[in-house]
PDB file of N, CA and C in Angstrom:
ATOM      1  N   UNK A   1     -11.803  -1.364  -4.696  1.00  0.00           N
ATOM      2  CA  UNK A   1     -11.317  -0.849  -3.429  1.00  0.00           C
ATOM      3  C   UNK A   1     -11.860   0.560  -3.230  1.00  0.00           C
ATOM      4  N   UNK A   2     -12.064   0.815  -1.993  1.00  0.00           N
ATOM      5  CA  UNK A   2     -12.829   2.038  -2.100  1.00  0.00           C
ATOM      6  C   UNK A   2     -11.911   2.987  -1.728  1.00  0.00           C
ATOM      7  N   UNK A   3     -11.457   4.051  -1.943  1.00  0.00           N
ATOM      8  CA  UNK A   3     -10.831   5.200  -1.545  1.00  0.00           C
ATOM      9  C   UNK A   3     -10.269   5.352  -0.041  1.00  0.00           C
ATOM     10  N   UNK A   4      -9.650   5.178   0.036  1.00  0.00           N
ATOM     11  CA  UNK A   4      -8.503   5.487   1.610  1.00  0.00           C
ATOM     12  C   UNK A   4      -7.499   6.850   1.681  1.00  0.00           C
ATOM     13  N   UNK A   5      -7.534   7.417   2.593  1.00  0.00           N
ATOM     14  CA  UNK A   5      -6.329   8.291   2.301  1.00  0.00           C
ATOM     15  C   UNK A   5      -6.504   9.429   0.908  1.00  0.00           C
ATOM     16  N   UNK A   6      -5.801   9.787   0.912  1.00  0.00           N
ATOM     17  CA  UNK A   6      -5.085  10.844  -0.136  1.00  0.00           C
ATOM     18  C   UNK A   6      -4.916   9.734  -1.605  1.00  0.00           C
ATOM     19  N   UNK A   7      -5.454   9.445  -2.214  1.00  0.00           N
ATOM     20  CA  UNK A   7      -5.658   8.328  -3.418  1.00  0.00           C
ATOM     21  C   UNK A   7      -5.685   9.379  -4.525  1.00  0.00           C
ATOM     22  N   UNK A   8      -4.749   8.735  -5.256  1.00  0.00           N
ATOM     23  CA  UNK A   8      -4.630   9.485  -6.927  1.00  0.00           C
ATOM     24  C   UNK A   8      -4.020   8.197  -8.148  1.00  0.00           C
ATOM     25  N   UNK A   9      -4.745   8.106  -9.511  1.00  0.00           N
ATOM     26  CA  UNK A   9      -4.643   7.382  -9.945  1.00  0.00           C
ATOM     27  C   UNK A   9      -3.589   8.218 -10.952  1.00  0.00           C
ATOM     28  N   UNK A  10      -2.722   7.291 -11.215  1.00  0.00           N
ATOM     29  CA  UNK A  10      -1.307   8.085 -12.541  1.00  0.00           C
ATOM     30  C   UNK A  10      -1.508   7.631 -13.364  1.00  0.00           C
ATOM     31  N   UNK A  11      -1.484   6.728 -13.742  1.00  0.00           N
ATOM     32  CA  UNK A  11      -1.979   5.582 -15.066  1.00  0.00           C
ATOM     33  C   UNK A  11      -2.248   4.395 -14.780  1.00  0.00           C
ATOM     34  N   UNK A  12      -2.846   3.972 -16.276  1.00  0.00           N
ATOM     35  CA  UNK A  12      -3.835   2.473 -15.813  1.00  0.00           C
ATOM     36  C   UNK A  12      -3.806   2.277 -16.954  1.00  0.00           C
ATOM     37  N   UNK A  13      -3.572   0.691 -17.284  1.00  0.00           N
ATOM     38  CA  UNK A  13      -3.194   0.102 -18.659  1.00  0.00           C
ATOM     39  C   UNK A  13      -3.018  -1.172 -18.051  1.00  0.00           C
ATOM     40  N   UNK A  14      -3.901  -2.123 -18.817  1.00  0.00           N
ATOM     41  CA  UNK A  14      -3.838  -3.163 -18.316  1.00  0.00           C
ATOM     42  C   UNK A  14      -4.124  -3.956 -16.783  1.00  0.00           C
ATOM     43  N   UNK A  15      -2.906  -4.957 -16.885  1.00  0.00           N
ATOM     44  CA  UNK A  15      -2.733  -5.427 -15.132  1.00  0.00           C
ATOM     45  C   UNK A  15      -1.726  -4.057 -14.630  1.00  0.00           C
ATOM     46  N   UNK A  16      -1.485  -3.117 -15.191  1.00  0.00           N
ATOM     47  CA  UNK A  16      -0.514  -1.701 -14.464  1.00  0.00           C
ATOM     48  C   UNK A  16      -0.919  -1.203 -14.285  1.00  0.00           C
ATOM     49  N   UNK A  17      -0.843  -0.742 -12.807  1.00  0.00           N
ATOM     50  CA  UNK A  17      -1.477   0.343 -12.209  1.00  0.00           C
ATOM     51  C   UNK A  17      -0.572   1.528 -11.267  1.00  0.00           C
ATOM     52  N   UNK A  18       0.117   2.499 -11.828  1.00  0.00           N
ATOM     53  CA  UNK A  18       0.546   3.698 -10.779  1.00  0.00           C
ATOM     54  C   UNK A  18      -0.444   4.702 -10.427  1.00  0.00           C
ATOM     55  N   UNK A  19      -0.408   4.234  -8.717  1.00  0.00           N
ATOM     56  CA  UNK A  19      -1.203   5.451  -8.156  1.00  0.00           C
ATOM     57  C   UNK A  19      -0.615   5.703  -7.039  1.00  0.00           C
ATOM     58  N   UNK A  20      -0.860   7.088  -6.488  1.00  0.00           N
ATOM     59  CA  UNK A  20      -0.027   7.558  -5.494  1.00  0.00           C
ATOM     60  C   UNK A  20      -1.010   7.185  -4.281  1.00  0.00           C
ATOM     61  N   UNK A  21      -0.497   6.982  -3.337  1.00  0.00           N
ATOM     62  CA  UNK A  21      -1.606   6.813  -1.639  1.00  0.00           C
ATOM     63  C   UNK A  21      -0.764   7.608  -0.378  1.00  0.00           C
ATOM     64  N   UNK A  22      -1.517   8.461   0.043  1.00  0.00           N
ATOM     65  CA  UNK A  22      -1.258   8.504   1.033  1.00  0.00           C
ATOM     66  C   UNK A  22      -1.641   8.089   2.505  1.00  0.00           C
ATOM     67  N   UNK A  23      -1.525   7.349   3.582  1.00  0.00           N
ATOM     68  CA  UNK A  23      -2.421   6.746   4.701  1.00  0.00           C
ATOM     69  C   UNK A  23      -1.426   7.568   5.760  1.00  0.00           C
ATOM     70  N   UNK A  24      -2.156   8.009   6.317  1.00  0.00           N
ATOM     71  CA  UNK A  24      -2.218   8.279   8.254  1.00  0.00           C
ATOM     72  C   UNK A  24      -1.783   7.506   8.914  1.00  0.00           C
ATOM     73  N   UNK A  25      -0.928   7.756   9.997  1.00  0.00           N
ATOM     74  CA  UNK A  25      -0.325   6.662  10.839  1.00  0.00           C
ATOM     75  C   UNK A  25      -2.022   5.613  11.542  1.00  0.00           C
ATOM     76  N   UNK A  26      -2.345   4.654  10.991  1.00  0.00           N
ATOM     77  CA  UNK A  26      -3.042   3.637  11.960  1.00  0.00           C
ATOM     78  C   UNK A  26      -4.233   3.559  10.681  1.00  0.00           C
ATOM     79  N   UNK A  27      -3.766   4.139   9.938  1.00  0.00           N
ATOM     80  CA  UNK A  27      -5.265   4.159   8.551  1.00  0.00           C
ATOM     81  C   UNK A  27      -4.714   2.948   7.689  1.00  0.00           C
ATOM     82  N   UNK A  28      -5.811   1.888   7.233  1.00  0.00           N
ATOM     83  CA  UNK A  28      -5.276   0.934   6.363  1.00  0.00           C
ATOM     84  C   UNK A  28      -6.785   1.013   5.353  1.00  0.00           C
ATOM     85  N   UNK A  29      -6.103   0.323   4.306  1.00  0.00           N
ATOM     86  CA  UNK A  29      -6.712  -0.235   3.067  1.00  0.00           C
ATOM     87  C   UNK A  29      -7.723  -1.438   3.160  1.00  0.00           C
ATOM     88  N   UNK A  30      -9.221  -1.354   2.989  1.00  0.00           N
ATOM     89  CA  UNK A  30      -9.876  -2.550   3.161  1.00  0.00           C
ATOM     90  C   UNK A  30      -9.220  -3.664   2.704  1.00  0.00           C
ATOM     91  N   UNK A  31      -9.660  -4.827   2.997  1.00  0.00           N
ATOM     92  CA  UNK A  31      -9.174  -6.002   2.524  1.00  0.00           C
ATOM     93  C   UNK A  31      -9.071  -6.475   1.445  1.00  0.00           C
ATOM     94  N   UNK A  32      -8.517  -7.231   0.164  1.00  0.00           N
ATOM     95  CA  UNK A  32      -8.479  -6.679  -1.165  1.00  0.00           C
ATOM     96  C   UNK A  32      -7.531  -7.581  -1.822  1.00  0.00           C
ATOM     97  N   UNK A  33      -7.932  -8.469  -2.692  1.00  0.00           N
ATOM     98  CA  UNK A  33      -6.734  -8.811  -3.962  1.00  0.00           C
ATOM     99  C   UNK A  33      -6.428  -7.717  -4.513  1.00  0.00           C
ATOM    100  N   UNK A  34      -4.935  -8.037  -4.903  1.00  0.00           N
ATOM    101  CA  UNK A  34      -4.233  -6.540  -6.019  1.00  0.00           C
ATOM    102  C   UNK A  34      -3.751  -8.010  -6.717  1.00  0.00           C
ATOM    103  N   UNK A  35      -4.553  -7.249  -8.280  1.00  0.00           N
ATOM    104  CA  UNK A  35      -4.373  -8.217  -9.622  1.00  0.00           C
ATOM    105  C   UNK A  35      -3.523  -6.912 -10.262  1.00  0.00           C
ATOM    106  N   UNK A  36      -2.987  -6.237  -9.608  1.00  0.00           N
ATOM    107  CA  UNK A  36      -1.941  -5.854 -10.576  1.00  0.00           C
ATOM    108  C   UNK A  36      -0.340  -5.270  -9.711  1.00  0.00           C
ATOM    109  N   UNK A  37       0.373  -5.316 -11.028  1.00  0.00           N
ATOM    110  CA  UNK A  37       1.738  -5.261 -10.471  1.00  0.00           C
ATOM    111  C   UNK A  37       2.199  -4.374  -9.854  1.00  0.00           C
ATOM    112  N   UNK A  38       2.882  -4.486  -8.637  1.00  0.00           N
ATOM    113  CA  UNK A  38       3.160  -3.267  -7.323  1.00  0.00           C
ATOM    114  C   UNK A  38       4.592  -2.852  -7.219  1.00  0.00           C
ATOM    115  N   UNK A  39       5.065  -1.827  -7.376  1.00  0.00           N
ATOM    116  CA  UNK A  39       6.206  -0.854  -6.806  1.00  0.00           C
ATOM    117  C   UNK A  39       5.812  -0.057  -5.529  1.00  0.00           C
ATOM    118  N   UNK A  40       6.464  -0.154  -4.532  1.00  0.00           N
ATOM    119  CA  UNK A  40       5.897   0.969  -3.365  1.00  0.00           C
ATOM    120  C   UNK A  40       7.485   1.403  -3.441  1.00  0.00           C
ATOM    121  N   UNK A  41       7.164   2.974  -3.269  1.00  0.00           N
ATOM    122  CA  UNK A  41       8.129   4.081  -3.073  1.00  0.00           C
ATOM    123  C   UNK A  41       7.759   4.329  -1.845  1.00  0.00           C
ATOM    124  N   UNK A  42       8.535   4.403  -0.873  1.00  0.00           N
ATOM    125  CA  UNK A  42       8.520   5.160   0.493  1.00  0.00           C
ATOM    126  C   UNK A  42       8.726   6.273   0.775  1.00  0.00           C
ATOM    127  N   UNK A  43       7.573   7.795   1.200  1.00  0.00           N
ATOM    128  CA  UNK A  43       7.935   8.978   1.215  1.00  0.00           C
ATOM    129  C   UNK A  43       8.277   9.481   2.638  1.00  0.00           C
ATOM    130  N   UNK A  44       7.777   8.505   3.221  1.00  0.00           N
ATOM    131  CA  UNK A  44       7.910   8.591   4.480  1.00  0.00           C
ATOM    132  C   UNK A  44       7.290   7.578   5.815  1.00  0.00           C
ATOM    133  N   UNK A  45       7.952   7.796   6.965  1.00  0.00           N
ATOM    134  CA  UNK A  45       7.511   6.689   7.799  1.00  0.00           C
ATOM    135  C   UNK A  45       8.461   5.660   7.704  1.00  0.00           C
ATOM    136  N   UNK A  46       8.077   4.968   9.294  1.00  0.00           N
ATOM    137  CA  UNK A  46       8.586   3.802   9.450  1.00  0.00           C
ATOM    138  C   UNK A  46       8.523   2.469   9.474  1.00  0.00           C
ATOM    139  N   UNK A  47       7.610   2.358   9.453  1.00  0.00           N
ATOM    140  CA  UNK A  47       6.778   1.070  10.129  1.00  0.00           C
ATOM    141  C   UNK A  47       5.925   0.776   8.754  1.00  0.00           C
ATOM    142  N   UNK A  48       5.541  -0.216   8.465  1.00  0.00           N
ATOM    143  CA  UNK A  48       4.136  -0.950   7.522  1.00  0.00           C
ATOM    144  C   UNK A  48       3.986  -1.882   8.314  1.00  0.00           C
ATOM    145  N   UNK A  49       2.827  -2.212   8.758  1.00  0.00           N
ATOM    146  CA  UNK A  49       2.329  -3.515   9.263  1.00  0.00           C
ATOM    147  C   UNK A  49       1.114  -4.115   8.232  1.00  0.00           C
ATOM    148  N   UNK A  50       1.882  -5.397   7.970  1.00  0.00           N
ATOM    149  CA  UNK A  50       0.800  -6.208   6.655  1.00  0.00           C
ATOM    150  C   UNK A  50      -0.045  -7.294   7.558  1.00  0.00           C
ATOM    151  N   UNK A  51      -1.133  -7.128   7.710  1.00  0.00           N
ATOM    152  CA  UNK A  51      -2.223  -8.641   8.055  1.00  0.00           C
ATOM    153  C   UNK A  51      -2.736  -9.076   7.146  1.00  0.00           C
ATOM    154  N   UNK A  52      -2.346 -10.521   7.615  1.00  0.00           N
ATOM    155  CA  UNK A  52      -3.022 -11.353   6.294  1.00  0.00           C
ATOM    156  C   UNK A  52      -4.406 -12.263   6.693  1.00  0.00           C
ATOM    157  N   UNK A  53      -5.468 -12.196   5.965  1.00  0.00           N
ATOM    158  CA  UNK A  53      -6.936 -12.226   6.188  1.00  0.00           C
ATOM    159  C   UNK A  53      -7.203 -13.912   6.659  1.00  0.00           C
ATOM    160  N   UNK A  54      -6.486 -14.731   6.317  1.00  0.00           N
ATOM    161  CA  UNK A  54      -6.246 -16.122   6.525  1.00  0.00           C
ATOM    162  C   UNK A  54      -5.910 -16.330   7.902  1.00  0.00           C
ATOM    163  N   UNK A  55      -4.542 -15.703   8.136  1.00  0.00           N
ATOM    164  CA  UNK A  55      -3.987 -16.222   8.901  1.00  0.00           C
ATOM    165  C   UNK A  55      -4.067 -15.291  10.254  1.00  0.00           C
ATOM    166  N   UNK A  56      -4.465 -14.215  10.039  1.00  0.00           N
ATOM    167  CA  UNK A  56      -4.916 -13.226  11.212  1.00  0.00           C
ATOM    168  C   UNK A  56      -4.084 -12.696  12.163  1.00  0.00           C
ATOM    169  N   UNK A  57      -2.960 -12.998  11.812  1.00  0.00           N
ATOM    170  CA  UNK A  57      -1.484 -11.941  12.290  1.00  0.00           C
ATOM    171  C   UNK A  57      -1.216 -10.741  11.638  1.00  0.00           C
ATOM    172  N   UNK A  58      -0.679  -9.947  12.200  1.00  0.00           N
ATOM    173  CA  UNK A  58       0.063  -8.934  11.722  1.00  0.00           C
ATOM    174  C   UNK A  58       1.532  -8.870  11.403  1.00  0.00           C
ATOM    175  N   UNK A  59       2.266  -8.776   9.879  1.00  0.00           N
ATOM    176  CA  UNK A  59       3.411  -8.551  10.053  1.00  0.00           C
ATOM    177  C   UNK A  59       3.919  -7.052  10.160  1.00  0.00           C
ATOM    178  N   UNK A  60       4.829  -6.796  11.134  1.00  0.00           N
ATOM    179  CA  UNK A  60       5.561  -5.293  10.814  1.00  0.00           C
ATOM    180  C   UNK A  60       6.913  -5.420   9.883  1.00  0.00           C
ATOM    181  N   UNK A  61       6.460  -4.541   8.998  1.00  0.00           N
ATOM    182  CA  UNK A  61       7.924  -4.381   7.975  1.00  0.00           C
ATOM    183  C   UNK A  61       8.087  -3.113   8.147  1.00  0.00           C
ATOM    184  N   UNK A  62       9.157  -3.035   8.636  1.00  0.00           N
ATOM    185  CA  UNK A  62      10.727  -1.807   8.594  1.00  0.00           C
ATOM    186  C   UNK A  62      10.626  -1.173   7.688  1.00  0.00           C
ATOM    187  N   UNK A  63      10.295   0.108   7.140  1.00  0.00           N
ATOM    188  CA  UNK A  63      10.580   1.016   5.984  1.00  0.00           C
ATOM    189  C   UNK A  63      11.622   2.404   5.906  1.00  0.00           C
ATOM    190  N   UNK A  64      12.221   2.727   5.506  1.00  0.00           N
ATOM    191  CA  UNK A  64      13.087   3.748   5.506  1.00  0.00           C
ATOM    192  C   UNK A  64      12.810   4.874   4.192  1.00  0.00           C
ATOM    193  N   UNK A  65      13.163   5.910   4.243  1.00  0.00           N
ATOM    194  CA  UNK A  65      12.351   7.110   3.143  1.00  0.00           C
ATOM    195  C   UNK A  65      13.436   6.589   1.898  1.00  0.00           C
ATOM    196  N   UNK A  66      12.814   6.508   0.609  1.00  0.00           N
ATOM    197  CA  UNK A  66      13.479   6.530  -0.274  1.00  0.00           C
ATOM    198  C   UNK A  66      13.125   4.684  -0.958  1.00  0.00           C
ATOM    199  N   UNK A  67      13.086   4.139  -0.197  1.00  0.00           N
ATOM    200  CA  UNK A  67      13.191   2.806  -0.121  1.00  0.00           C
ATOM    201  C   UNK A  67      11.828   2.019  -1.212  1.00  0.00           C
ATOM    202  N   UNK A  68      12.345   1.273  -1.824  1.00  0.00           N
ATOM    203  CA  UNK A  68      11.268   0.704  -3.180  1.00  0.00           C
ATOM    204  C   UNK A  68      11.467  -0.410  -2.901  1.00  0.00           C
ATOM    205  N   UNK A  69      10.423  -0.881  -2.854  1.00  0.00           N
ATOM    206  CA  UNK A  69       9.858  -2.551  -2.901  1.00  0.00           C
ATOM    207  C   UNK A  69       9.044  -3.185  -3.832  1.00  0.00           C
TER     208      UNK A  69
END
């Protein structure tokens, strides 16, 4: 994946990966398998909208600050 945003890697071991991201309201992440296991912390913002490459919709998911998924 190539660099988006404010990208910092915390550790890496294995399929684990903590890294911090930051994206801009309307900035997304190229298109991309993630072969490893995900926690998202919410620092801020409201909105995530996920499209999926198949099916070519957009979902919007609701986020609130604080909030882990």
């Amino acid at each position: 994946m190539s660099p988006i945003g404010d990208q910092q890697v915390l550790h890496r071991r294995g399929n684990i990966l903590v890294r911090r991201q930051r994206l801009a309201p309307g900035e997304a992440t190229p298109w991309h398998r993630d072969p490893f296991h995900r926690v998202t912390v919410v620092l801020s913002g409201d909105l995530f909208n996920i499209e999926f490459h198949d099916a070519g919709e957009t979902l919007p998911w609701k986020v609130t600050v604080g909030e882990l998924d």
